[in-house]
Protein backbone atom coordinates (compact mmCIF):
# COMPACT_ATOMS: atom_id res chain seq x y z
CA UNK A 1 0.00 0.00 0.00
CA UNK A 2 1.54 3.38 -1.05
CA UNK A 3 2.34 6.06 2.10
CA UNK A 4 -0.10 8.90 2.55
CA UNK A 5 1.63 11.79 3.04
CA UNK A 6 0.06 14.39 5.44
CA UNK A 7 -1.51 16.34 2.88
CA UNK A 8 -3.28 13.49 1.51
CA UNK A 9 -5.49 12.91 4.20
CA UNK A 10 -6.68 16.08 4.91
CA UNK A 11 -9.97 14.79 3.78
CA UNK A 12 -10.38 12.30 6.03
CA UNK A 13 -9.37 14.70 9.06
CA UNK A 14 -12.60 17.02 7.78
CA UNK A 15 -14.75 14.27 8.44
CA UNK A 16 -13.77 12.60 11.74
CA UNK A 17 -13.74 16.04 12.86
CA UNK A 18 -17.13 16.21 11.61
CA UNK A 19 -18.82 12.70 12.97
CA UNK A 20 -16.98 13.76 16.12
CA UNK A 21 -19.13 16.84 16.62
CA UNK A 22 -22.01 15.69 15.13
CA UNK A 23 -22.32 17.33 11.93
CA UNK A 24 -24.02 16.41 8.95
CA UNK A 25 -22.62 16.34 5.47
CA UNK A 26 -24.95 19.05 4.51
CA UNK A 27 -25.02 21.46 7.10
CA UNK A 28 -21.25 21.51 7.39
CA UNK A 29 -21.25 22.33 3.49
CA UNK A 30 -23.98 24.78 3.92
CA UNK A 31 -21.81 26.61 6.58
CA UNK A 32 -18.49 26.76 4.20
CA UNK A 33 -20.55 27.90 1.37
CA UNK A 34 -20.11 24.45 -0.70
CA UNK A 35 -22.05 21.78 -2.14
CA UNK A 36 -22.80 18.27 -0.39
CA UNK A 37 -21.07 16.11 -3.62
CA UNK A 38 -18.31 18.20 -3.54
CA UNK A 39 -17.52 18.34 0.00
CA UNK A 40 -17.72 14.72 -0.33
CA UNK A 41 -15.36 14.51 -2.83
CA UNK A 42 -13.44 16.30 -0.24
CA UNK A 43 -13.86 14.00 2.90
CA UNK A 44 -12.65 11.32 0.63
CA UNK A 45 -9.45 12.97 -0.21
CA UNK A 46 -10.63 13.25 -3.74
CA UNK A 47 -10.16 16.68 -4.22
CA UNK A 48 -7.07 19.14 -2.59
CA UNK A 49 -8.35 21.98 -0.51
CA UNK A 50 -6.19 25.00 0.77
CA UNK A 51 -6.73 28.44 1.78
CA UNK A 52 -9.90 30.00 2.22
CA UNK A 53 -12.54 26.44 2.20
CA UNK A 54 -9.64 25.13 4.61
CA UNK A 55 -10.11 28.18 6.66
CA UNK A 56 -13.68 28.39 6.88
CA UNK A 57 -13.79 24.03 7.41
CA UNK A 58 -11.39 24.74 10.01
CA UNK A 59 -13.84 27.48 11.81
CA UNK A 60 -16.68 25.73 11.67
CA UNK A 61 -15.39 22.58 13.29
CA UNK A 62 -13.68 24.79 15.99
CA UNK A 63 -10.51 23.57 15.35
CA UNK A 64 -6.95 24.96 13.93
CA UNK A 65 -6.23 24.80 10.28
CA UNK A 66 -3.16 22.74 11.13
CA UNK A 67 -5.31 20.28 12.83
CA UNK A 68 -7.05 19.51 9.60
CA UNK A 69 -3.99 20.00 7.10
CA UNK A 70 -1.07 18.32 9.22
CA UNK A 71 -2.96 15.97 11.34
CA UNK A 72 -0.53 14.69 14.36
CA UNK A 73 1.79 16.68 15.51
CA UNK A 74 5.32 15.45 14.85
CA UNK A 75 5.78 15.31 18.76
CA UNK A 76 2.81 12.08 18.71
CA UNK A 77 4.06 10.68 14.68
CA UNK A 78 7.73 10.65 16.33
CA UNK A 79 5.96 8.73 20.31
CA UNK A 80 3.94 6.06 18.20
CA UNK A 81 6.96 5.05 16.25
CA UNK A 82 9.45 5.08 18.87
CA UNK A 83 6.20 2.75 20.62
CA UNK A 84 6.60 0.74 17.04
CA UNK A 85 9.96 0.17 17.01
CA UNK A 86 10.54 -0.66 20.69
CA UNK A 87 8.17 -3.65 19.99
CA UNK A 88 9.62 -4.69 16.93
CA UNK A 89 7.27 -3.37 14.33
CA UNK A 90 6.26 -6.63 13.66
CA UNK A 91 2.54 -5.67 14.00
CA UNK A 92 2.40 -1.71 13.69
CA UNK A 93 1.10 -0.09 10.45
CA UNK A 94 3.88 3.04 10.91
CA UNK A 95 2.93 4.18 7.55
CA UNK A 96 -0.70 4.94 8.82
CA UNK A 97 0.03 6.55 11.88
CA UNK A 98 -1.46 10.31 10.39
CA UNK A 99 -4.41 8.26 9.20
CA UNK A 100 -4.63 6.83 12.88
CA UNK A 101 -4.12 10.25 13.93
CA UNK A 102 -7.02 11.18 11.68
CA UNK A 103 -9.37 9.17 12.59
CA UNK A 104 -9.10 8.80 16.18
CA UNK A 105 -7.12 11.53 18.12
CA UNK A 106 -8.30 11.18 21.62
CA UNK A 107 -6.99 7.73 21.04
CA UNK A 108 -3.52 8.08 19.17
CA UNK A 109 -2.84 10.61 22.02
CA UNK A 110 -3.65 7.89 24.92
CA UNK A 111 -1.00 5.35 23.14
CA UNK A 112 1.48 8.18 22.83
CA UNK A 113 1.39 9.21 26.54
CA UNK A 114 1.19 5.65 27.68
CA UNK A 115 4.76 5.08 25.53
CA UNK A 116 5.97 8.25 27.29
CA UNK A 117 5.07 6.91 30.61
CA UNK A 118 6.67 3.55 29.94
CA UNK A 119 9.82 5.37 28.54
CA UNK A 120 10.08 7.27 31.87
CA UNK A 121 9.26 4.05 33.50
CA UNK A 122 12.19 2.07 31.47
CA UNK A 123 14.77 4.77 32.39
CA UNK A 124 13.92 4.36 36.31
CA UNK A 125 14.44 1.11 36.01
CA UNK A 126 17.82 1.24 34.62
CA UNK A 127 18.87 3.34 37.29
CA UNK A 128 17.60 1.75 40.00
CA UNK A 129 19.22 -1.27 38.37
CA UNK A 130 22.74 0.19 37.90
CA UNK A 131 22.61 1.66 41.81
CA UNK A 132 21.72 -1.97 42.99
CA UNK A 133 24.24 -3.52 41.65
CA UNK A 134 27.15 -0.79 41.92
CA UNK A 135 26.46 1.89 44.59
CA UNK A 136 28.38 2.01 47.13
CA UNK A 137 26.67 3.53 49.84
CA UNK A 138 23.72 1.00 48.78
CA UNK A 139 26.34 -1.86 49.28
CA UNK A 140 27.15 -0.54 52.59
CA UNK A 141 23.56 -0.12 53.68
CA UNK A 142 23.14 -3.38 53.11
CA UNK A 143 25.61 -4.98 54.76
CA UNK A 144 24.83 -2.91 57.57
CA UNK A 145 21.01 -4.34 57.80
CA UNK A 146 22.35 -7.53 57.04
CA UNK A 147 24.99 -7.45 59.87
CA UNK A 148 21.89 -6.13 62.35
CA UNK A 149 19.64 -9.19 60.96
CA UNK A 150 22.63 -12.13 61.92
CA UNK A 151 23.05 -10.75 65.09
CA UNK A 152 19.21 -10.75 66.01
CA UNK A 153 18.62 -14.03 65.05
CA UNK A 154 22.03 -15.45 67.17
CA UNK A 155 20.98 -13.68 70.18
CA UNK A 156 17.14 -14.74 69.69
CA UNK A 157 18.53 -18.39 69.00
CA UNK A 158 20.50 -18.50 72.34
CA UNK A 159 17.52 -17.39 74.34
CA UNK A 160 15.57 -19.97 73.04
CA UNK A 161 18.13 -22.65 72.99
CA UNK A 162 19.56 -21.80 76.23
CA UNK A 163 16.47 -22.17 79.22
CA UNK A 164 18.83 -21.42 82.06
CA UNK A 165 20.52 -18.77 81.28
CA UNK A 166 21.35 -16.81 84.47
CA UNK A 167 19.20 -14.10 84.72
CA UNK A 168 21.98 -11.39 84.85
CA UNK A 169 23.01 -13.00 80.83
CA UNK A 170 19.56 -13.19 79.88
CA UNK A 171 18.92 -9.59 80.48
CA UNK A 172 22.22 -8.83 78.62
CA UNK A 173 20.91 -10.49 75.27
CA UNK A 174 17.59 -9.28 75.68
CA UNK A 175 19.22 -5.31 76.24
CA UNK A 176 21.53 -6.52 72.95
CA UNK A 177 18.47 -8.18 71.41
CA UNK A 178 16.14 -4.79 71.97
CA UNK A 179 19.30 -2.19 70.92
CA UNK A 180 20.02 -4.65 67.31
CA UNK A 181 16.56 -4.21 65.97
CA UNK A 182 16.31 -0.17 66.77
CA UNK A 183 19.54 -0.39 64.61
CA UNK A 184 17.73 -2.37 62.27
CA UNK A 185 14.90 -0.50 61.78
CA UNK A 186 17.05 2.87 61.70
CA UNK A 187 18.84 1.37 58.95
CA UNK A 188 15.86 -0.10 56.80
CA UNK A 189 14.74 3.40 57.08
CA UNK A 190 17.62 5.01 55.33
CA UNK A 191 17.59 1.80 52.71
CA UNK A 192 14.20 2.74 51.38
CA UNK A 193 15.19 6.12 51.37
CA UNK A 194 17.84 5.17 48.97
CA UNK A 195 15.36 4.01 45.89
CA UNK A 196 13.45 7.87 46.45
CA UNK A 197 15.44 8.87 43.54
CA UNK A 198 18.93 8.07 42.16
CA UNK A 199 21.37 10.48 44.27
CA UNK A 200 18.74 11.52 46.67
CA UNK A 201 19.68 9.39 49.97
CA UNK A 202 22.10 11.86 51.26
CA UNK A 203 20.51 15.00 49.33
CA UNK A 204 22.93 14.97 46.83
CA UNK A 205 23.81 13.52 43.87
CA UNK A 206 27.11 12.14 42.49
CA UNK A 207 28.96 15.16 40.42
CA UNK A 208 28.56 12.65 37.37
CA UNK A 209 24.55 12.42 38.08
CA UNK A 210 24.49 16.19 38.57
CA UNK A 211 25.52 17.20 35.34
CA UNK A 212 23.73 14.77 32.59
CA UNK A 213 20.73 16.04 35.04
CA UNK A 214 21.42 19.74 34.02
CA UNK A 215 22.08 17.62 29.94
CA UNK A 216 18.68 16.18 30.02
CA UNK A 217 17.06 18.91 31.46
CA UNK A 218 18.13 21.12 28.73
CA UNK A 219 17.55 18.44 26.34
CA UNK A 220 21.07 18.73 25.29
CA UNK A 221 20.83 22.23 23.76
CA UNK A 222 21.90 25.48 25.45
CA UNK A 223 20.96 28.02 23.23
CA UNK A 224 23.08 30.67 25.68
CA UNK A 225 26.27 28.98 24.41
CA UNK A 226 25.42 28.82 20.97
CA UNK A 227 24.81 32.72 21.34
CA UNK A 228 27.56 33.96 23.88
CA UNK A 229 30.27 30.83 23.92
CA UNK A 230 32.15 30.43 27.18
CA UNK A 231 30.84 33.93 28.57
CA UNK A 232 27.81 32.23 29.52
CA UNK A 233 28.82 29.12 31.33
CA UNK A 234 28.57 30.90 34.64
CA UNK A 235 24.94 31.75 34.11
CA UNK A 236 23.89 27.90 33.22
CA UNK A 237 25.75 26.95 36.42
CA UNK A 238 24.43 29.05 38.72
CA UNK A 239 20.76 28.20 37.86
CA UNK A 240 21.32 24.86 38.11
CA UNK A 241 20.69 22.72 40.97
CA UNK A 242 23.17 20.99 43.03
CA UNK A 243 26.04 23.59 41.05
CA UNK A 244 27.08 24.64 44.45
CA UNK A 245 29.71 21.93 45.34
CA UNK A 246 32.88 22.12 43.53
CA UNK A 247 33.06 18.77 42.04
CA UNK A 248 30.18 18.88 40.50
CA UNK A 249 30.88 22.54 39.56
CA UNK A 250 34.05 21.76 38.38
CA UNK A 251 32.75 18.51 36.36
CA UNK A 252 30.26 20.85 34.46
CA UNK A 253 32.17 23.48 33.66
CA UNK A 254 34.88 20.91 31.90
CA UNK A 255 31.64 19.31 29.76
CA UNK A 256 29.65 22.99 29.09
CA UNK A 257 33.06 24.19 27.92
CA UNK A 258 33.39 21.53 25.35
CA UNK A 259 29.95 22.14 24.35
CA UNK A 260 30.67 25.89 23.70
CA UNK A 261 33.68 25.36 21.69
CA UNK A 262 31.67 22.80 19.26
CA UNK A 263 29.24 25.73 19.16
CA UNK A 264 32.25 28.19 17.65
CA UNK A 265 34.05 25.39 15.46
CA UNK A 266 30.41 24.59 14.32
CA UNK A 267 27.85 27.78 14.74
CA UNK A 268 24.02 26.13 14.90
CA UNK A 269 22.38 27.97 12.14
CA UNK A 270 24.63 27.14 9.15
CA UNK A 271 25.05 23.21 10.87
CA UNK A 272 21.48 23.12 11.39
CA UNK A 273 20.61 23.70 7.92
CA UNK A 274 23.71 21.64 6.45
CA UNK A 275 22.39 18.34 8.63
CA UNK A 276 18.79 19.07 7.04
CA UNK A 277 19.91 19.01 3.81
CA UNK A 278 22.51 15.71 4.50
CA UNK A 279 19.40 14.35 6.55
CA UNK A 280 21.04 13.96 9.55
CA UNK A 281 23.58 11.65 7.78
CA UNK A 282 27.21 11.93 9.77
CA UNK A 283 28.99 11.00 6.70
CA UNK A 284 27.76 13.71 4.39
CA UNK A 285 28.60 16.37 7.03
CA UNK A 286 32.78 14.93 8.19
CA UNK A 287 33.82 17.79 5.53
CA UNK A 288 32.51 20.84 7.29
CA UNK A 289 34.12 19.66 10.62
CA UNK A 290 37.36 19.23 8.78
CA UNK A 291 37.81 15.80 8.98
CA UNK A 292 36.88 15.73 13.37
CA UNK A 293 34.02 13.26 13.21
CA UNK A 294 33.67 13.41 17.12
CA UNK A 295 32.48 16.74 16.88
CA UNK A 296 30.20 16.59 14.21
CA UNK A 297 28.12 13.03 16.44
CA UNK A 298 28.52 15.74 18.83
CA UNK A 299 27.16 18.60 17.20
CA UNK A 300 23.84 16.47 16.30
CA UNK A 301 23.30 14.89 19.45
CA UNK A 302 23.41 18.76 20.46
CA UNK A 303 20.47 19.79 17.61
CA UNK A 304 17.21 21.49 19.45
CA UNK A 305 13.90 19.26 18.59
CA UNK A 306 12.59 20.70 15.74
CA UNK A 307 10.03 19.29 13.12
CA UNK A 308 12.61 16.35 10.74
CA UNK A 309 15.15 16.35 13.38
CA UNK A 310 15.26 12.83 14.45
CA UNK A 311 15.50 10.82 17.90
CA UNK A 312 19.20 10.68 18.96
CA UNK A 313 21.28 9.22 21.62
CA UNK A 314 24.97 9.72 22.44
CA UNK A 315 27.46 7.83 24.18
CA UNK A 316 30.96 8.82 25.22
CA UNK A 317 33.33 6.76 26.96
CA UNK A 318 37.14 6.85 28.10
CA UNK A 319 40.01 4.36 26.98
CA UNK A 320 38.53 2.06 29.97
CA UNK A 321 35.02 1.80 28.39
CA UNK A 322 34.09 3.72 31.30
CA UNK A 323 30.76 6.20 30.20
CA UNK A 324 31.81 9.75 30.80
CA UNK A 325 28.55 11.12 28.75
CA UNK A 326 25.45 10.10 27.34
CA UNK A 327 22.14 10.99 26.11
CA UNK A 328 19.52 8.15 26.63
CA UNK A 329 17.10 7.07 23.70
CA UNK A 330 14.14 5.47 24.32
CA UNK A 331 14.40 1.73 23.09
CA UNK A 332 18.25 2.13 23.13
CA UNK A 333 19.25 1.30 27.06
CA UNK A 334 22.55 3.03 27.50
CA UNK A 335 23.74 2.03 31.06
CA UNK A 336 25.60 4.98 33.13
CA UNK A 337 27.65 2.49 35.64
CA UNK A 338 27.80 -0.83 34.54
CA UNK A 339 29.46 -1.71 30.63
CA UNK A 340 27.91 -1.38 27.32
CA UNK A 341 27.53 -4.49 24.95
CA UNK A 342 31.16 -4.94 23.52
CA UNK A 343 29.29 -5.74 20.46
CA UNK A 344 28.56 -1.90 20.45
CA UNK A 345 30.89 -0.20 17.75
CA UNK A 346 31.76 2.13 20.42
CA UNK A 347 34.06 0.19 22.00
CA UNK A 348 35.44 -1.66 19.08
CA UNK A 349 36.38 2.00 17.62
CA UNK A 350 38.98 2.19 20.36
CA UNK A 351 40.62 -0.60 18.67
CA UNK A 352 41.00 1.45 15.26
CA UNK A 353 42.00 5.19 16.74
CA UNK A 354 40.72 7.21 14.15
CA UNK A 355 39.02 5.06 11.52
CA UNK A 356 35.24 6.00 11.59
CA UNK A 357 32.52 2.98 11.42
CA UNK A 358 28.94 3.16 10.65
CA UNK A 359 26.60 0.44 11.07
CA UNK A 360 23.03 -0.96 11.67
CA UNK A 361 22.17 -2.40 15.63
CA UNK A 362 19.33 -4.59 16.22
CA UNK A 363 18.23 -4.95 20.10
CA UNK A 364 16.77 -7.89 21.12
CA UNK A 365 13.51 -6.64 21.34
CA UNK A 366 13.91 -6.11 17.37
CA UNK A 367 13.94 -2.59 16.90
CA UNK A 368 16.88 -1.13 14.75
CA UNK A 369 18.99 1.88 15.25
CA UNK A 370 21.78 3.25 12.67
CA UNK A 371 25.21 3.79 14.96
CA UNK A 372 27.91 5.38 14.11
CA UNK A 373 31.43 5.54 15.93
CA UNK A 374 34.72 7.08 16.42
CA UNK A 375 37.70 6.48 18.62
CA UNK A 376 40.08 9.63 18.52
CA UNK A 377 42.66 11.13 21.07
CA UNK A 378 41.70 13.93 23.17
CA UNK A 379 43.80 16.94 25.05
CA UNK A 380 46.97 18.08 23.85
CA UNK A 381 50.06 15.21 24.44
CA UNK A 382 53.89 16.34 24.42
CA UNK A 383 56.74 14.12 21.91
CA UNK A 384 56.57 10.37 23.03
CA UNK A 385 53.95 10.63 25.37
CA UNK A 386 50.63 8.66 24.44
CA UNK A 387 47.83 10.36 23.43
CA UNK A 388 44.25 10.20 25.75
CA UNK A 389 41.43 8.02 23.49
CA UNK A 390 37.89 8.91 23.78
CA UNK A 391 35.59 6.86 22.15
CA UNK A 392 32.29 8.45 20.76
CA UNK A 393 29.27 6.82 19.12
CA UNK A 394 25.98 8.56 18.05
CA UNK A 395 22.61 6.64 17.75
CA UNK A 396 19.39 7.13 15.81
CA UNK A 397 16.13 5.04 14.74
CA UNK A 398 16.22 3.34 11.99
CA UNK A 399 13.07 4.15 9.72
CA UNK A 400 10.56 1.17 8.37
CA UNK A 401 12.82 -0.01 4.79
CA UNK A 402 15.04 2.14 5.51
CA UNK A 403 18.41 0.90 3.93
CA UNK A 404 21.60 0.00 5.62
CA UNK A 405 24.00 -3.49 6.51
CA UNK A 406 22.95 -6.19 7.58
CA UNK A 407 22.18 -5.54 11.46
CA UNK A 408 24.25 -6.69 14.20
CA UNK A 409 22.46 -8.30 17.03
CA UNK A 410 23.74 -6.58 20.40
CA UNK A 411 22.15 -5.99 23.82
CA UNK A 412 22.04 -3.45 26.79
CA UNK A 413 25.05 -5.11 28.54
CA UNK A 414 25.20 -8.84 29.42
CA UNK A 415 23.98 -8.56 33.35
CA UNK A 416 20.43 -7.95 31.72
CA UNK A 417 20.93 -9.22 27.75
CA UNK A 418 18.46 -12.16 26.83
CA UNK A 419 21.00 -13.07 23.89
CA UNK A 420 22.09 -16.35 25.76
CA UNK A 421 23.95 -17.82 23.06
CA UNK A 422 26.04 -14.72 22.03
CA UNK A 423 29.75 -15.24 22.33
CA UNK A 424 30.86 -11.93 23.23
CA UNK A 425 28.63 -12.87 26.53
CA UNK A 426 30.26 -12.04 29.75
């Protein structure tokens, strides 16, 4: 079945519209100044409308031109998609979603906030998931309520065991007895306040946590740098919480400077346009960031959301594999403690310093993203000294037939893959 493009359908957006407020065929044509047949020809996207009858349609249905000539915003096309992919596609009709739009808003726009909820929902997850297996403070909570629990149960298990205790030793272990469980429940107290939020048990997060929270806050754009460069790092600082301590401070001032000199090596307005007319491909735009493909995955990730800009996520990680950066994408989980999938290009770039990959990734879930990756030295190094790697991979959907290699089967990381047989399985 051939796509409908947005256009197309603007018949069949007149006449849901219609049904929905109870209209008939004739009055609604009697309002616009039309006939019946030929606003029927309309309805059934037989005829192209525009301008004034688009205008008047619109005001006598009480609703925005754009409503009836666009359909779904790109904000809901872009959700149900993201919901399509993350499921595979198998089942999902993506080349219908304006028509779905179309004909039932109130419920295209209940699927797309139930995939935003489950996004949110996913990313909780992962955190919770990377802080129980890898906090610290977490680790030592527990061993704490642990320690408290052993102890109960060996003094409870001598009183019971022991009928003849001499009174003076009995009332020892029933003073110990009574003082371990006020322990215990002081410490199961400050557990649960551990899973409030990531960072939150000691009303502060980790300088790390602090600053992709001021990233994704800003939704990786700060249009203050683009305008005014390093002058305005200061400002974004000082508005943002948890900016007061110095490591985080410091730690955000290193990765907002970076930011503003991509800005000057790459201003947004002429990059903005170049990636439209490249469509977002990496490889058409290498040239115009002489040759430093780091900066231009970094420069995209960076784009503001704008109508054709796609979904992105970024990773960045050290010569350890260690992730120093990264914007999250929903159906792509990028872990923030715990490694990657090695299968991920991004750490088989640091193998090739310099030599740019770009490739297709299939999750197990079945939805495919196009990756592409760079391993490159960062900093300035002196004669015979090694340089610093830095390993950088950007990430975007792939569309329904969209072309590219054959996919490469890879996972979150292997503490939570499915992939049971893979060998690269830790």
């Amino acid at each position: 079945m051939a796509q409908n493009t947005r256009s197309d359908l603007t018949g069949s957006r007149i006449r849901e519209r219609r049904l929905a407020r109870g209209l008939k065929q004739g009055a609604l044509a009697e309002a616009v100044g039309v006939s019946p047949s030929y606003l029927n020809l309309i309805e059934h996207n037989h005829r192209k409308i525009g301008g004034k009858l688009l205008l008047a349609l619109a005001e006598a249905l009480g609703v925005a031109p754009s409503v009836l000539s666009e359909g779904a915003t790109a904000a809901v096309s872009e959700t149900l998609d993201a919901a399509a992919r993350a499921e595979g596609g198998a089942r999902a009709e993506t080349d219908r979603i304006d028509e779905l739009a179309a004909r039932f808003p109130g419920w295209t726009n209940l699927i797309a906030a139930q995939e935003r909820r489950a996004q949110d929902l996913e990313a909780q997850v992962e955190a919770l998931r990377d802080r129980l297996g890898h906090d610290p403070d977490l680790a030592e909570a527990m061993h704490e309520v642990l320690s408290s629990v052993a102890a109960i149960r060996s003094t409870a298990d001598i009183l019971v065991r022991e009928s003849d205790l001499d009174p003076a030793w009995r009332g020892r272990f029933h003073r110990n007895l009574h003082e371990e469980a006020e322990r215990l429940s002081v410490q199961a107290t400050g557990l649960l306040a551990t899973f409030e939020t990531p960072g939150q048990a000691k009303g502060e997060g980790a300088p790390d946590e602090t600053v992709e929270a001021m990233f994704e806050a800003a939704d990786f754009h700060f249009p203050e740098l683009e305008a005014k460069g390093a002058l305005a790092i200061a400002g974004v600082l000082d508005r943002t919480a948890g900016m007061d301590r110095s490591a985080a401070r410091a730690l955000g001032e290193v990765r907002l400077t970076r930011y503003a000199e991509d800005a000057a090596r790459l201003p947004l307005e002429d990059f903005a346009r170049a990636a439209r007319q490249a469509d977002y491909d990496p490889a058409a735009l290498v040239a115009r960031g002489g040759g430093d493909v780091a900066l231009i995955l970094r420069r995209l990730a960076s784009l503001p959301r704008a109508g054709g800009v796609p979904e992105r996520g970024l990773v960045i990680c050290d010569a350890s594999g260690a992730v120093t950066m990264r914007r999250r994408l929903a159906g792509f989980q990028i872990p923030r403690v715990v490694p990657g999938c090695p299968l991920w290009p991004l750490y088989r770039a640091l193998g090739r310093p310099g030599q740019a990959e770009a490739t297709t990734l299939e999750t197990p879930r079945g939805a495919r993203f196009r990756a592409w990756a760079v391993a490159q030295p960062v900093g300035q190094v002196g004669f015979g000294a090694a340089p610093l790697m830095e390993a950088t991979m950007l990430v975007m959907p792939q569309g329904a037939g969209e072309p590219g290699p054959a996919p490469i089967a890879i996972g979150p990381g292997c503490g939570t893959c499915p992939r049971t047989d893979c060998a690269a399985r830790r």
